[in-house]
PDB file of N, CA and C in Angstrom:
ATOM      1  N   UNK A   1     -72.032 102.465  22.867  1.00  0.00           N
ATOM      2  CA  UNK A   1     -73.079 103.449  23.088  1.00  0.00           C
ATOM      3  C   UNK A   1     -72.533 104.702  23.772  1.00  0.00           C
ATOM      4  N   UNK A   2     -71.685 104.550  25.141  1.00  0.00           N
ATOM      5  CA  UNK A   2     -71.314 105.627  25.242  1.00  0.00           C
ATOM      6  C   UNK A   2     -70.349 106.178  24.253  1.00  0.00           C
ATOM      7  N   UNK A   3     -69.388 105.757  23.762  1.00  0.00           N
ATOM      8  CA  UNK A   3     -68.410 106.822  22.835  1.00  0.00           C
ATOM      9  C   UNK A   3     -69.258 107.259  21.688  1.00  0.00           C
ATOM     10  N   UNK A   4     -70.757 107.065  21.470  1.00  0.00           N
ATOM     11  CA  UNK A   4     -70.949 107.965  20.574  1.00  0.00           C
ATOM     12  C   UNK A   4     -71.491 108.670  21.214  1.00  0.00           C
ATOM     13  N   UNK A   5     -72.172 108.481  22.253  1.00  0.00           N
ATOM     14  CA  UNK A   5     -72.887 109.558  23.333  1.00  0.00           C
ATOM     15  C   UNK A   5     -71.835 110.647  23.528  1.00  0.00           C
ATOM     16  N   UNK A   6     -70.742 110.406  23.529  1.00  0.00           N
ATOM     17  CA  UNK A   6     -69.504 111.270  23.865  1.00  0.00           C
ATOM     18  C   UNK A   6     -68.884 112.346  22.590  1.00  0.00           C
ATOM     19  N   UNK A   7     -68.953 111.409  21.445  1.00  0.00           N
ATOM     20  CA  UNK A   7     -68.739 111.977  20.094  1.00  0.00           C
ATOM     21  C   UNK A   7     -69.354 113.027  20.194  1.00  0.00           C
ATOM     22  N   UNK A   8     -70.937 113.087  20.306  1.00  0.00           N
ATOM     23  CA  UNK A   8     -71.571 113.801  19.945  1.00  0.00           C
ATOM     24  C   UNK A   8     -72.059 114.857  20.806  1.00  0.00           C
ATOM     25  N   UNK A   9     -71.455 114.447  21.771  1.00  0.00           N
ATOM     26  CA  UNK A   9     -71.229 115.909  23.367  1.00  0.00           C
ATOM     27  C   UNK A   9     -70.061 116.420  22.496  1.00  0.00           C
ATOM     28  N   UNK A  10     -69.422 116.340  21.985  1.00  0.00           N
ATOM     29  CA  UNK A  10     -67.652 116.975  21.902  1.00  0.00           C
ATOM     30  C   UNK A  10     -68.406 117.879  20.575  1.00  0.00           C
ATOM     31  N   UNK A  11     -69.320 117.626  19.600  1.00  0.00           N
ATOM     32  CA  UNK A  11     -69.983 117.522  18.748  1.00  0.00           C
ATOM     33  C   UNK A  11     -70.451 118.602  19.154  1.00  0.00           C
ATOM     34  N   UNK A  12     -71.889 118.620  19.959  1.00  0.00           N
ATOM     35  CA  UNK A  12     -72.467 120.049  20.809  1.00  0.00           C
ATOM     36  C   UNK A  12     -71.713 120.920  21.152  1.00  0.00           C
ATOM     37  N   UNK A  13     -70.425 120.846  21.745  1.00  0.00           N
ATOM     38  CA  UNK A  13     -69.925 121.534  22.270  1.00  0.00           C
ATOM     39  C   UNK A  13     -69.164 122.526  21.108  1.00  0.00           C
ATOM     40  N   UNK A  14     -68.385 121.799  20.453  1.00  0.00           N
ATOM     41  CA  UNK A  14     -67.580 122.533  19.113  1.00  0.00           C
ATOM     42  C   UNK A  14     -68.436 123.399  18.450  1.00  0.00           C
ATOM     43  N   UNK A  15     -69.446 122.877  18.057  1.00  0.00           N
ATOM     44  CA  UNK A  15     -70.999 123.453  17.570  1.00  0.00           C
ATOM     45  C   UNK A  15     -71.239 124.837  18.282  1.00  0.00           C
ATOM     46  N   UNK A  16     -71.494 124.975  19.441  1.00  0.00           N
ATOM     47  CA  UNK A  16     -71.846 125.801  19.943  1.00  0.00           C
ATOM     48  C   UNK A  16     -70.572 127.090  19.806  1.00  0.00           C
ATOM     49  N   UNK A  17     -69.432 126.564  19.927  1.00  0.00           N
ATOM     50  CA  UNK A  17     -68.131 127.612  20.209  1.00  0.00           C
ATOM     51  C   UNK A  17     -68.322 128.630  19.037  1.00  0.00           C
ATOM     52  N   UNK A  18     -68.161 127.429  17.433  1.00  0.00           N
ATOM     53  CA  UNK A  18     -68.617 128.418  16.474  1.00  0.00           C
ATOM     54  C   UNK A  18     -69.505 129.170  16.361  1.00  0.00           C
ATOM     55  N   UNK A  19     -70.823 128.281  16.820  1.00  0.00           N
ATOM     56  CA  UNK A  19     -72.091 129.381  17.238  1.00  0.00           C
ATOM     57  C   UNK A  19     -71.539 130.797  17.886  1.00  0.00           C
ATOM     58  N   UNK A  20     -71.212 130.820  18.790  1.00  0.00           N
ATOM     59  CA  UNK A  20     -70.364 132.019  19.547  1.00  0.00           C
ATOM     60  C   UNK A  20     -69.559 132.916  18.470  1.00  0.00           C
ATOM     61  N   UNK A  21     -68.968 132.447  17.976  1.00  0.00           N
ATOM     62  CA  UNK A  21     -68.073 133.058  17.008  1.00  0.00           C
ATOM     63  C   UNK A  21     -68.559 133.652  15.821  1.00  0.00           C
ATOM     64  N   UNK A  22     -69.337 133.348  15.289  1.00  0.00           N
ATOM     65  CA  UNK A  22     -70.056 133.634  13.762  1.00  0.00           C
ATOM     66  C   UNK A  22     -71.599 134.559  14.490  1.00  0.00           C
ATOM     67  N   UNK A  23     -72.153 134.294  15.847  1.00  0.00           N
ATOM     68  CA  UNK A  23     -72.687 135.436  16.308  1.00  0.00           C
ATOM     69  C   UNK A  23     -71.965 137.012  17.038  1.00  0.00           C
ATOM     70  N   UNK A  24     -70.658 136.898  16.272  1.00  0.00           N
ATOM     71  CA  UNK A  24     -69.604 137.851  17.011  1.00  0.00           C
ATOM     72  C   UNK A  24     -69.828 137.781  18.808  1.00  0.00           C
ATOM     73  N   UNK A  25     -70.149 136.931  19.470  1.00  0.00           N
ATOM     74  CA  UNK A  25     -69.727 137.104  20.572  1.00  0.00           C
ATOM     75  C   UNK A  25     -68.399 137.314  20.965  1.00  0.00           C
ATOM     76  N   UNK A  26     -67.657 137.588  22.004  1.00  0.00           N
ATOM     77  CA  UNK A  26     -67.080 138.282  22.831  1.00  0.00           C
ATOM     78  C   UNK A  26     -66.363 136.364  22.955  1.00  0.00           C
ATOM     79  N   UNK A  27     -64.932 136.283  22.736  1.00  0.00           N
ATOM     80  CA  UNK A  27     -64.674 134.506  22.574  1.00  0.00           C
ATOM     81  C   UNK A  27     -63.275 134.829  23.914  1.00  0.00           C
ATOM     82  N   UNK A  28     -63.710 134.178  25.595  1.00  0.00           N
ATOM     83  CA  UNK A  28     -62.374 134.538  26.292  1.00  0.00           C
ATOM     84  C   UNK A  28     -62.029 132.880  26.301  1.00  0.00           C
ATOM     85  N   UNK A  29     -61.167 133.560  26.843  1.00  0.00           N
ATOM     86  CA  UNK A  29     -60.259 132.249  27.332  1.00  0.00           C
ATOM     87  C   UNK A  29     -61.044 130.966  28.430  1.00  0.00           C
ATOM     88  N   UNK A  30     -61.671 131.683  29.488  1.00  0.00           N
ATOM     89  CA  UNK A  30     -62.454 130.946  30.556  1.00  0.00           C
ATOM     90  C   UNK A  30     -63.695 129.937  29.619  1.00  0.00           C
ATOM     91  N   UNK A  31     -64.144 130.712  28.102  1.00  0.00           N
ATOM     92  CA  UNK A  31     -65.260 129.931  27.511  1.00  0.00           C
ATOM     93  C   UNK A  31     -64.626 128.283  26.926  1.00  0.00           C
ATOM     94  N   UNK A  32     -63.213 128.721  26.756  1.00  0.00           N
ATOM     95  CA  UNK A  32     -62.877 127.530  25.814  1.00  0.00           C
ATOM     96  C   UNK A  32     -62.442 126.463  26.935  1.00  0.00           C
ATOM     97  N   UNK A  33     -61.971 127.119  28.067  1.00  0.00           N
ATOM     98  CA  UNK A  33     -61.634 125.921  29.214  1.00  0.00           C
ATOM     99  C   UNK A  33     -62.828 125.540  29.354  1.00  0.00           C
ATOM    100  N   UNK A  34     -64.125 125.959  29.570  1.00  0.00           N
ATOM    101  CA  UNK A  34     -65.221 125.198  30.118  1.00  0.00           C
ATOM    102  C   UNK A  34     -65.602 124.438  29.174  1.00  0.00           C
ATOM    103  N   UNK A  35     -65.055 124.631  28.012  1.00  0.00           N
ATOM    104  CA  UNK A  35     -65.587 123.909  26.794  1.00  0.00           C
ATOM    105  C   UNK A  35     -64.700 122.530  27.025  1.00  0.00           C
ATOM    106  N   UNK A  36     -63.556 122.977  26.977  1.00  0.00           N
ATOM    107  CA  UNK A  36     -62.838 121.934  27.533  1.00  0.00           C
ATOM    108  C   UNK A  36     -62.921 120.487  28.301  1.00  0.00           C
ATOM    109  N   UNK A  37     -63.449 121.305  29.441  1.00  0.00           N
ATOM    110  CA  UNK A  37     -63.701 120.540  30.300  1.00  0.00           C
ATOM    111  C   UNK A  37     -65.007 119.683  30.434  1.00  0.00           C
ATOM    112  N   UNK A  38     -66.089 120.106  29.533  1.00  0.00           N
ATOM    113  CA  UNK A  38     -66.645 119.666  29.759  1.00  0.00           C
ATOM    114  C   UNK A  38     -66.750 118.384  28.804  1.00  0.00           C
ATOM    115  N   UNK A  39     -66.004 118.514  27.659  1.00  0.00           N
ATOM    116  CA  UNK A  39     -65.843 117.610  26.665  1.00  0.00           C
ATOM    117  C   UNK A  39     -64.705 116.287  27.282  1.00  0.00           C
ATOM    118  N   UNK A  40     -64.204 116.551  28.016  1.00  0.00           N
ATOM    119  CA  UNK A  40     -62.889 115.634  29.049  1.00  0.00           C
ATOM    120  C   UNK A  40     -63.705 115.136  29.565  1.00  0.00           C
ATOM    121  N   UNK A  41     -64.917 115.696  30.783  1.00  0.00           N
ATOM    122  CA  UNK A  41     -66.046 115.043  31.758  1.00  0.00           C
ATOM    123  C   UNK A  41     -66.428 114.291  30.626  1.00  0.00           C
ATOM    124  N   UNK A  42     -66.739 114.276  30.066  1.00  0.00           N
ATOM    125  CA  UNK A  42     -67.795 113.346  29.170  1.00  0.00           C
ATOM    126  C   UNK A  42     -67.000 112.202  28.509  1.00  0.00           C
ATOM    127  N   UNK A  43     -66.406 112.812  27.899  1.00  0.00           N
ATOM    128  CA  UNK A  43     -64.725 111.229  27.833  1.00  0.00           C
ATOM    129  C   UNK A  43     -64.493 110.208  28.887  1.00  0.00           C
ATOM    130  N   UNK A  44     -64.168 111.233  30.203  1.00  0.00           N
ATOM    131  CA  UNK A  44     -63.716 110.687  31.046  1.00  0.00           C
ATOM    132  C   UNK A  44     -64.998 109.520  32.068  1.00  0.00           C
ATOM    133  N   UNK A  45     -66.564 110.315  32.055  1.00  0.00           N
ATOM    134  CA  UNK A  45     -67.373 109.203  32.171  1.00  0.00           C
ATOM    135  C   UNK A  45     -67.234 108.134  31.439  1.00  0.00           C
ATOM    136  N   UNK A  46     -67.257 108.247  29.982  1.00  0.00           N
ATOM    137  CA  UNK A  46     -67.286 107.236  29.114  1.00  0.00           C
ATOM    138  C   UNK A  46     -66.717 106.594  29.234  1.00  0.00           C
ATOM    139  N   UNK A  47     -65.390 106.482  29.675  1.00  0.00           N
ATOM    140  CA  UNK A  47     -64.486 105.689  29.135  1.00  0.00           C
ATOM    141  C   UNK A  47     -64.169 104.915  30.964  1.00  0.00           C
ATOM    142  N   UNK A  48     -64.410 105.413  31.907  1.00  0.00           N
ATOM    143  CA  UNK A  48     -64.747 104.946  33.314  1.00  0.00           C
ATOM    144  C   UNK A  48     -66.098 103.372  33.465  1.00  0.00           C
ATOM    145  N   UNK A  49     -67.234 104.126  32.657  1.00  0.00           N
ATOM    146  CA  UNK A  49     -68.106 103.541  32.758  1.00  0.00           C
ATOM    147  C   UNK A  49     -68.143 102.323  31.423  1.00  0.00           C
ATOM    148  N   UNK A  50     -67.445 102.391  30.257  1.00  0.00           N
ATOM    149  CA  UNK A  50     -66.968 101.120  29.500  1.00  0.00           C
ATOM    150  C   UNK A  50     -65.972 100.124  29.831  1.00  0.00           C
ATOM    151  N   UNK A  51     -65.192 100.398  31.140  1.00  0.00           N
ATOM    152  CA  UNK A  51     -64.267  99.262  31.678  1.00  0.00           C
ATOM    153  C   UNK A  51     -65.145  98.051  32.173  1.00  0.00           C
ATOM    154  N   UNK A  52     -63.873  97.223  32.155  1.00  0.00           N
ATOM    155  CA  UNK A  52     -64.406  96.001  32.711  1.00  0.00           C
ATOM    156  C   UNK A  52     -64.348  95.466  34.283  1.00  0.00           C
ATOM    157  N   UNK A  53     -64.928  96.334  35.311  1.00  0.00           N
ATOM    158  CA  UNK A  53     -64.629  96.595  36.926  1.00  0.00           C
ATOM    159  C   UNK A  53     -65.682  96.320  37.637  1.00  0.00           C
ATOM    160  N   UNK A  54     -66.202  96.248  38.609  1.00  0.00           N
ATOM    161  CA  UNK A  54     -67.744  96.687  39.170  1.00  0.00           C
ATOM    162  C   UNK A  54     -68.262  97.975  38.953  1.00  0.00           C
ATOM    163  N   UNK A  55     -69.331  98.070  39.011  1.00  0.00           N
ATOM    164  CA  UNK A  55     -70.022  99.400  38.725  1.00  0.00           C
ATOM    165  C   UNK A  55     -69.964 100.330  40.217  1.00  0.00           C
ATOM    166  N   UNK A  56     -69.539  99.602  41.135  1.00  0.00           N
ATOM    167  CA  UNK A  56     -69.287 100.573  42.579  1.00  0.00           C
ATOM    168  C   UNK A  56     -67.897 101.238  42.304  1.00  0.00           C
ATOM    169  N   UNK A  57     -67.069 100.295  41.828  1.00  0.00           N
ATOM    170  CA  UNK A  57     -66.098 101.453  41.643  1.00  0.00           C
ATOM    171  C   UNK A  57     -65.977 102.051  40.553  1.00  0.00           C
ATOM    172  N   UNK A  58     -66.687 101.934  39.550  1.00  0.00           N
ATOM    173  CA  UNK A  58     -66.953 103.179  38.639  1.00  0.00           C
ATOM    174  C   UNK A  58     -67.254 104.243  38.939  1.00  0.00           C
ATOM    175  N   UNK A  59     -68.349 104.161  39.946  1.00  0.00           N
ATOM    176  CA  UNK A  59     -68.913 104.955  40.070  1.00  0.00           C
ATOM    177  C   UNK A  59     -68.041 106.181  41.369  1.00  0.00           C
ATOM    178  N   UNK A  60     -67.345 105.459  42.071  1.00  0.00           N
ATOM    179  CA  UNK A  60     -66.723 105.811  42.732  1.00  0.00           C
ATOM    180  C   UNK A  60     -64.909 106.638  42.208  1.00  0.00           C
ATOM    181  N   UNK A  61     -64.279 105.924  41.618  1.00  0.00           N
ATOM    182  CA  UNK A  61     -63.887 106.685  40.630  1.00  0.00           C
ATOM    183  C   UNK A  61     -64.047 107.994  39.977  1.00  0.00           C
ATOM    184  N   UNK A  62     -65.121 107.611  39.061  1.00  0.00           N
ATOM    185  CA  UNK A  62     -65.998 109.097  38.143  1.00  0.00           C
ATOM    186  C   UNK A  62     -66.596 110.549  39.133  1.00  0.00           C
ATOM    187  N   UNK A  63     -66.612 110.168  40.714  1.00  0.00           N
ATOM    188  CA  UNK A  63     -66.698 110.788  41.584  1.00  0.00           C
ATOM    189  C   UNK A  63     -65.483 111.724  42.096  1.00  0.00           C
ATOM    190  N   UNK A  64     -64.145 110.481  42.243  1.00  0.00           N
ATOM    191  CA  UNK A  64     -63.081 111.475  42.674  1.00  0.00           C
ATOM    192  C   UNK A  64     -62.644 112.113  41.673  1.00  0.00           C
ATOM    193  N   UNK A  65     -62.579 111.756  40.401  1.00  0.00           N
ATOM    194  CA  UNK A  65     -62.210 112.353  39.473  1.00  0.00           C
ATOM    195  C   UNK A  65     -63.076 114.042  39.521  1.00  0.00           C
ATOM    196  N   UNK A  66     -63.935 113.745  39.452  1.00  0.00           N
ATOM    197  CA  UNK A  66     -65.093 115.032  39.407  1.00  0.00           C
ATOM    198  C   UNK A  66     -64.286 115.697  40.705  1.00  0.00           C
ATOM    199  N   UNK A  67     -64.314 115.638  41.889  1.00  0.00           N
ATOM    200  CA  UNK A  67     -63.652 116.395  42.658  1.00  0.00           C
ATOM    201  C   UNK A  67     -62.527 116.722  42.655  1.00  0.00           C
ATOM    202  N   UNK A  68     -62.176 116.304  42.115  1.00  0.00           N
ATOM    203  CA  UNK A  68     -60.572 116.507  41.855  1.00  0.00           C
ATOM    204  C   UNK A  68     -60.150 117.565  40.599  1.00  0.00           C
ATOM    205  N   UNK A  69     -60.984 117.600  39.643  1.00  0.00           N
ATOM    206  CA  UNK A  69     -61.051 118.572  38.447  1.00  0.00           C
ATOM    207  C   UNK A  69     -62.262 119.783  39.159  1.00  0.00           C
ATOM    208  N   UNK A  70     -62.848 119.668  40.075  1.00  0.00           N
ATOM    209  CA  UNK A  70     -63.621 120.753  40.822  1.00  0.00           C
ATOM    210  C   UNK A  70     -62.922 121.737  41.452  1.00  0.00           C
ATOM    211  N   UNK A  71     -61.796 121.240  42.143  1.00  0.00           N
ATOM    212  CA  UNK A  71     -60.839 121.587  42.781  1.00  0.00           C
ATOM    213  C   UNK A  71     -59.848 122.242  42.830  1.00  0.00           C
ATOM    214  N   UNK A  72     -59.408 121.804  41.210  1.00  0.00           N
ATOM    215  CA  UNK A  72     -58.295 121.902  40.964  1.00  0.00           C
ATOM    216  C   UNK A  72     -58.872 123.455  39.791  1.00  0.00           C
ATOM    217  N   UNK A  73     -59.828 123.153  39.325  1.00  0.00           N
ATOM    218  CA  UNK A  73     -60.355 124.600  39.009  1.00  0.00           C
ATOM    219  C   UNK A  73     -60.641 125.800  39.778  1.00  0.00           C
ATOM    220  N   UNK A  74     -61.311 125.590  40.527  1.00  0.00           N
ATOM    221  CA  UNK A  74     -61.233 126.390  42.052  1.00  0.00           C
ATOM    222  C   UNK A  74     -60.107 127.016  42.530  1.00  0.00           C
ATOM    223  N   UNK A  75     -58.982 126.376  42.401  1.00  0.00           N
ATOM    224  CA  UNK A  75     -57.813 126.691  42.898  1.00  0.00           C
ATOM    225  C   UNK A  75     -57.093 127.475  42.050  1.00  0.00           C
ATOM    226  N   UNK A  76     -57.317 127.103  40.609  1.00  0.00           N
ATOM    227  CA  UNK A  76     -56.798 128.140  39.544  1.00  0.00           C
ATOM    228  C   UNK A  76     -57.636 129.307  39.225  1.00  0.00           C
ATOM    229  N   UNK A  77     -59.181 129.424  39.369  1.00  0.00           N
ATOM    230  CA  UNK A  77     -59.469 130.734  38.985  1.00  0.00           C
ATOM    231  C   UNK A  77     -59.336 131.541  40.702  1.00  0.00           C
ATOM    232  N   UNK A  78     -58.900 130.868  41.535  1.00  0.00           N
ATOM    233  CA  UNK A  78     -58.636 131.417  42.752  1.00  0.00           C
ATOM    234  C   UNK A  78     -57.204 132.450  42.527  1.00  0.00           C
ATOM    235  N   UNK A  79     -56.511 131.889  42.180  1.00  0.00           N
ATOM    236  CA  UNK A  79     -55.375 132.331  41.925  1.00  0.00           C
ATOM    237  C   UNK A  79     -55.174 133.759  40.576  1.00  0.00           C
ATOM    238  N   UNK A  80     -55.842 132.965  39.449  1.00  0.00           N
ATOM    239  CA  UNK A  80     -56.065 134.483  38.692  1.00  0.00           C
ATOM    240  C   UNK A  80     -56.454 135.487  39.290  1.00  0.00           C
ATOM    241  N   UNK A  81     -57.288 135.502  40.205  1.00  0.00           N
ATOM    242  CA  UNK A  81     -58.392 136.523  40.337  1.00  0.00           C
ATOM    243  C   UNK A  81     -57.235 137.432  42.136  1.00  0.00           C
ATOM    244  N   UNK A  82     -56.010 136.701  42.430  1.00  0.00           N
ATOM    245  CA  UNK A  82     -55.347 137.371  43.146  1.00  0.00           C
ATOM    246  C   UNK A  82     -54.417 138.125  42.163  1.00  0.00           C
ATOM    247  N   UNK A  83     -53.981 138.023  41.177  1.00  0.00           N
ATOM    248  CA  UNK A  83     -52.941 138.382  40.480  1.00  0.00           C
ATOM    249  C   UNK A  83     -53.751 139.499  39.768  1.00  0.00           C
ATOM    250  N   UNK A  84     -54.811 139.194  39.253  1.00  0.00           N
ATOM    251  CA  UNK A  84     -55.421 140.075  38.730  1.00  0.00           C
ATOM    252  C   UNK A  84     -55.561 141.456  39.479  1.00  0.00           C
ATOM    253  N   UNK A  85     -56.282 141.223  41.234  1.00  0.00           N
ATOM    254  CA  UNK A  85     -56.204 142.276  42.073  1.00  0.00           C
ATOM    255  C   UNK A  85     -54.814 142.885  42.440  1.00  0.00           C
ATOM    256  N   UNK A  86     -54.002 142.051  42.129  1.00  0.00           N
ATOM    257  CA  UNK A  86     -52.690 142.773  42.291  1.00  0.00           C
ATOM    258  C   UNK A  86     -51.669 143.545  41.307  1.00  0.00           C
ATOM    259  N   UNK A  87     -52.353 143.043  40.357  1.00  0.00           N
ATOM    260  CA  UNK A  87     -52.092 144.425  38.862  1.00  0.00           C
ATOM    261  C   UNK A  87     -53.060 145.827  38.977  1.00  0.00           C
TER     262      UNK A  87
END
């Protein structure tokens, strides 16, 4: 159940990009990482929450993970946005 729940997030998501594209929107780089990422989150629940573990540490898990890709984004558009002011 979840990997098709997931299929079909990756599904929405691809969907939409072209949507973007064939409405000539404006296609950067930051749209396709979030696209990215959000298609990984949804993997990465899935495939957390189909193991065979307790559900406390699933859940606990799917948590650090989330902070940890919060973070680690944070830290990179932190960093563009110095380089950028410094051009």
């Amino acid at each position: 159940m979840l990997v098709t729940v997931a299929i079909l997030a990756s599904l929405v998501v691809i969907g939409w990009l072209i949507y973007r594209v064939v409405r000539g929107r404006p296609f950067k780089a930051h749209t396709l990482a979030y696209a990215v990422a959000i298609v990984a989150g949804v993997f990465t629940v899935g495939y957390f929450l189909s193991m065979n573990i307790p559900q406390l540490v699933k859940i606990l898990a799917a948590i650090v993970v989330g902070m940890t890709l919060i973070v680690l984004g944070a830290y990179i558009q932190r960093r563009r946005q110095e380089q950028q002011n410094k051009s």
